[in-house]
Protein backbone atom coordinates (compact mmCIF):
# COMPACT_ATOMS: atom_id res chain seq x y z
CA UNK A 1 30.51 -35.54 -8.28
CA UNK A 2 29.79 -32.68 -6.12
CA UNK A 3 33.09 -31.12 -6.81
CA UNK A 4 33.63 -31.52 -10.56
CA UNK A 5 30.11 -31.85 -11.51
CA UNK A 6 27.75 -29.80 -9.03
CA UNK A 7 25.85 -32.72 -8.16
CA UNK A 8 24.54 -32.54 -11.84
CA UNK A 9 24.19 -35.92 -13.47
CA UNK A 10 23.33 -34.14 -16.84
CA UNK A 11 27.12 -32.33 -16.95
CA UNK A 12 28.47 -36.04 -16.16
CA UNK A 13 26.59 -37.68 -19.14
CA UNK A 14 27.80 -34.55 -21.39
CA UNK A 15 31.09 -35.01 -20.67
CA UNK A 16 31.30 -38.92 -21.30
CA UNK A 17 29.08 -37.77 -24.55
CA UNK A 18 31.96 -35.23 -25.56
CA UNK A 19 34.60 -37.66 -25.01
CA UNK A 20 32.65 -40.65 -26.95
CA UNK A 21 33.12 -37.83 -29.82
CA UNK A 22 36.85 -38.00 -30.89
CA UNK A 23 36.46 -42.38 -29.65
CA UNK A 24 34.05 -42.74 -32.34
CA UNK A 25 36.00 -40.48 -35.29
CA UNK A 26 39.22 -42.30 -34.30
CA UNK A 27 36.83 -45.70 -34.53
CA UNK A 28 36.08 -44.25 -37.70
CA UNK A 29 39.11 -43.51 -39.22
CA UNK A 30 40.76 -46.32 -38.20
CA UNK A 31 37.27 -48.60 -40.29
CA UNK A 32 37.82 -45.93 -43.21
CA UNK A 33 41.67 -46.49 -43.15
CA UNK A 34 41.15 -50.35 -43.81
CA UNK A 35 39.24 -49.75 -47.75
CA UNK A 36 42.00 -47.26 -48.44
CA UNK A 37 44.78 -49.62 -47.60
CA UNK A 38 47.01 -47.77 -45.35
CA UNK A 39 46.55 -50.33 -42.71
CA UNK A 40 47.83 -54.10 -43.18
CA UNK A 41 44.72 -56.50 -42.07
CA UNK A 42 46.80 -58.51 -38.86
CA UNK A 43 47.86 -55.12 -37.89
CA UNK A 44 44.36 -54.00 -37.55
CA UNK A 45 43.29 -57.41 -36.41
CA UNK A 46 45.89 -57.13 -33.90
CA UNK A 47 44.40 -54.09 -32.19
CA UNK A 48 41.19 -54.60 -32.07
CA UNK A 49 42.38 -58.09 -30.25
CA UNK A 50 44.35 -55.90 -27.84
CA UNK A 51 41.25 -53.15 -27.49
CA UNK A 52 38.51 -56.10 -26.59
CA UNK A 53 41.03 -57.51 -24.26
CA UNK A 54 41.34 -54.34 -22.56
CA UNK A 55 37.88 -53.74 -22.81
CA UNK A 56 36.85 -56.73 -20.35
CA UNK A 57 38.02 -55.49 -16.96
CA UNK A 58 35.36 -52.09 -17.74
CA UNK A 59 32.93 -54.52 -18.86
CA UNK A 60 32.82 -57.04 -15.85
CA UNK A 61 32.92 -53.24 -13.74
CA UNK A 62 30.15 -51.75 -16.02
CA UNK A 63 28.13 -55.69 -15.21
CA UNK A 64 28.78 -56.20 -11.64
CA UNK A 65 27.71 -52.45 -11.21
CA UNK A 66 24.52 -52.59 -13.44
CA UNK A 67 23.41 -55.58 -11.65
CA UNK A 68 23.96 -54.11 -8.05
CA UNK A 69 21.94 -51.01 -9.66
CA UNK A 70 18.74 -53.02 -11.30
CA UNK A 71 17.76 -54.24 -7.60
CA UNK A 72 16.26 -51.35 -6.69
CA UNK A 73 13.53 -49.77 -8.71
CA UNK A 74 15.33 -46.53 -7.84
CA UNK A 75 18.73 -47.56 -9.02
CA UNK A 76 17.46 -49.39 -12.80
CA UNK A 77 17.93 -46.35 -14.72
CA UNK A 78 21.39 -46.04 -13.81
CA UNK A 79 21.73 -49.92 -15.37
CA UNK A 80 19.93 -48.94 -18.38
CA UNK A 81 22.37 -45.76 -18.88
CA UNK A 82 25.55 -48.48 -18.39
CA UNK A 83 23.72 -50.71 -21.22
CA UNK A 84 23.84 -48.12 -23.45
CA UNK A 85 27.68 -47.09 -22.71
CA UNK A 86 28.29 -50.85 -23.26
CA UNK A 87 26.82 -50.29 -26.82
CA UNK A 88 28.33 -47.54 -27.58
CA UNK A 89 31.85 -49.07 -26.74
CA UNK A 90 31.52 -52.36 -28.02
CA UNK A 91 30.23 -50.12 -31.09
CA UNK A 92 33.70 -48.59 -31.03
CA UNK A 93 35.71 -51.27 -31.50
CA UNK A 94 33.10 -53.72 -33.46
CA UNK A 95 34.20 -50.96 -36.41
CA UNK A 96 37.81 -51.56 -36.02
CA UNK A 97 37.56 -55.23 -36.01
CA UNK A 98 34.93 -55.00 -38.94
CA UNK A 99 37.63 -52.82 -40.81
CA UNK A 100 40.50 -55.60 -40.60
CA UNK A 101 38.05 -58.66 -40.81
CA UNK A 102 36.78 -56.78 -44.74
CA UNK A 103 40.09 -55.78 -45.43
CA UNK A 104 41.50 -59.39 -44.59
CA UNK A 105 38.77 -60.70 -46.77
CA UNK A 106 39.72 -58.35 -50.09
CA UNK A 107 43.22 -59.61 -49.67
CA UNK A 108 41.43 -63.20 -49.69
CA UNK A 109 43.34 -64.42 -46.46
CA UNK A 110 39.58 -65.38 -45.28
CA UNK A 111 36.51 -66.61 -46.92
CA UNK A 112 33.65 -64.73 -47.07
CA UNK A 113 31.45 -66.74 -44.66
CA UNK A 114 34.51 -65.91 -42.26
CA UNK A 115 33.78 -62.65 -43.07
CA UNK A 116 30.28 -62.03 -42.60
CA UNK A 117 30.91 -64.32 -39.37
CA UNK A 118 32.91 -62.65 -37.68
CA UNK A 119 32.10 -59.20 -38.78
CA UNK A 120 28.71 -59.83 -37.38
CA UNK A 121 30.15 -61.78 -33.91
CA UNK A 122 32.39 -58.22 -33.44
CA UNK A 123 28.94 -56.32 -32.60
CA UNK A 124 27.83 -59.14 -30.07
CA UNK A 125 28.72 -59.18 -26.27
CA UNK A 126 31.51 -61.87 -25.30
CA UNK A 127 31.41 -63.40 -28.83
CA UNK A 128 33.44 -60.40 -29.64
CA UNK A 129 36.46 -61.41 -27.75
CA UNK A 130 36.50 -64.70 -28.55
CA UNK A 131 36.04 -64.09 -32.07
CA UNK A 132 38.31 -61.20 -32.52
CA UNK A 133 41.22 -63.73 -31.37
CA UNK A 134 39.98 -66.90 -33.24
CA UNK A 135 40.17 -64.28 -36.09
CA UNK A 136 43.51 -62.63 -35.72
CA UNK A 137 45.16 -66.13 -34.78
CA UNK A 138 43.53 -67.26 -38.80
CA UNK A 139 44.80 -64.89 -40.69
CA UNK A 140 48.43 -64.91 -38.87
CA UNK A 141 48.42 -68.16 -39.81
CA UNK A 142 47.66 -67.56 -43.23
CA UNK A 143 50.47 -65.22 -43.46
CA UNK A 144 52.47 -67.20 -42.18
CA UNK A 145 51.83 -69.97 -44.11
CA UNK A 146 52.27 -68.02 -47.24
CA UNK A 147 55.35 -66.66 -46.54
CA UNK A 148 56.68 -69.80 -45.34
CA UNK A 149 55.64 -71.22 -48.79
CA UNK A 150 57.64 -68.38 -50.63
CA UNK A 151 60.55 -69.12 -48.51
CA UNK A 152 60.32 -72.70 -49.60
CA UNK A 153 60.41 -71.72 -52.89
């Protein structure tokens, strides 16, 4: 901190702000890519599975630290700031998994109370894991289940 960042807690936030930047137009591209079809919906699925799965060692850190922080009256505004990079992240990839859950859904490999499900559960602490693998494992199953119908055929 004092090295990098001259004891200055402002230049720290502005840096994690300036590196949010190009996460959120990749986040973006990536939910934009999935109405122009250039990404295939388990593929998508896939990732953000992969990203929320990654995501949970940083958000048991982000917890256990936030709760060591809110003990102190001194210390709670550091929790509040690590609430808010929690939203912003799980904001992140909510928008990926929101991409492949639509695009999943105008290829009609889901229903669309799967849809607005899990598109809503991908914005929502914990559910989002859980439901961005109950979701992948449907629609692979789908797929497979189609193909293995054509091969039948």
């Amino acid at each position: 901190m004092d090295t990098i960042f001259h004891n200055n807690v402002y230049s720290l936030l502005l840096t994690l702000i300036i590196l949010y930047i190009p996460a959120l137009i990749c986040a973006v591209t990536a939910f934009i890519s999935s109405f122009i079809k250039k990404e295939k919906p388990l593929d998508m699925l896939r990732i953000n599975m992969l990203i929320k799965l990654i995501h949970i060692s940083a958000y048991l850190f982000i917890f256990f630290v936030g709760l060591a922080c809110i003990i102190t009256i001194f210390t709670i505004g550091i929790t509040i700031i690590l609430i808010i990079f929690d939203i912003m992240t799980i904001a992140l990839s909510g928008l990926i998994g929101l991409g492949g859950i639509i695009r999943s859904f105008r290829e009609s490999e889901i229903s669309i109370e799967t849809a607005v499900f899990h598109g809503i559960l991908q914005f929502i602490f914990c559910a989002d894991i859980i439901s961005s693998i109950v979701i992948y494992r449907k629609v692979k199953r789908v797929k497979y289940d189609y193909n293995h119908d054509l091969q039948l055929s």
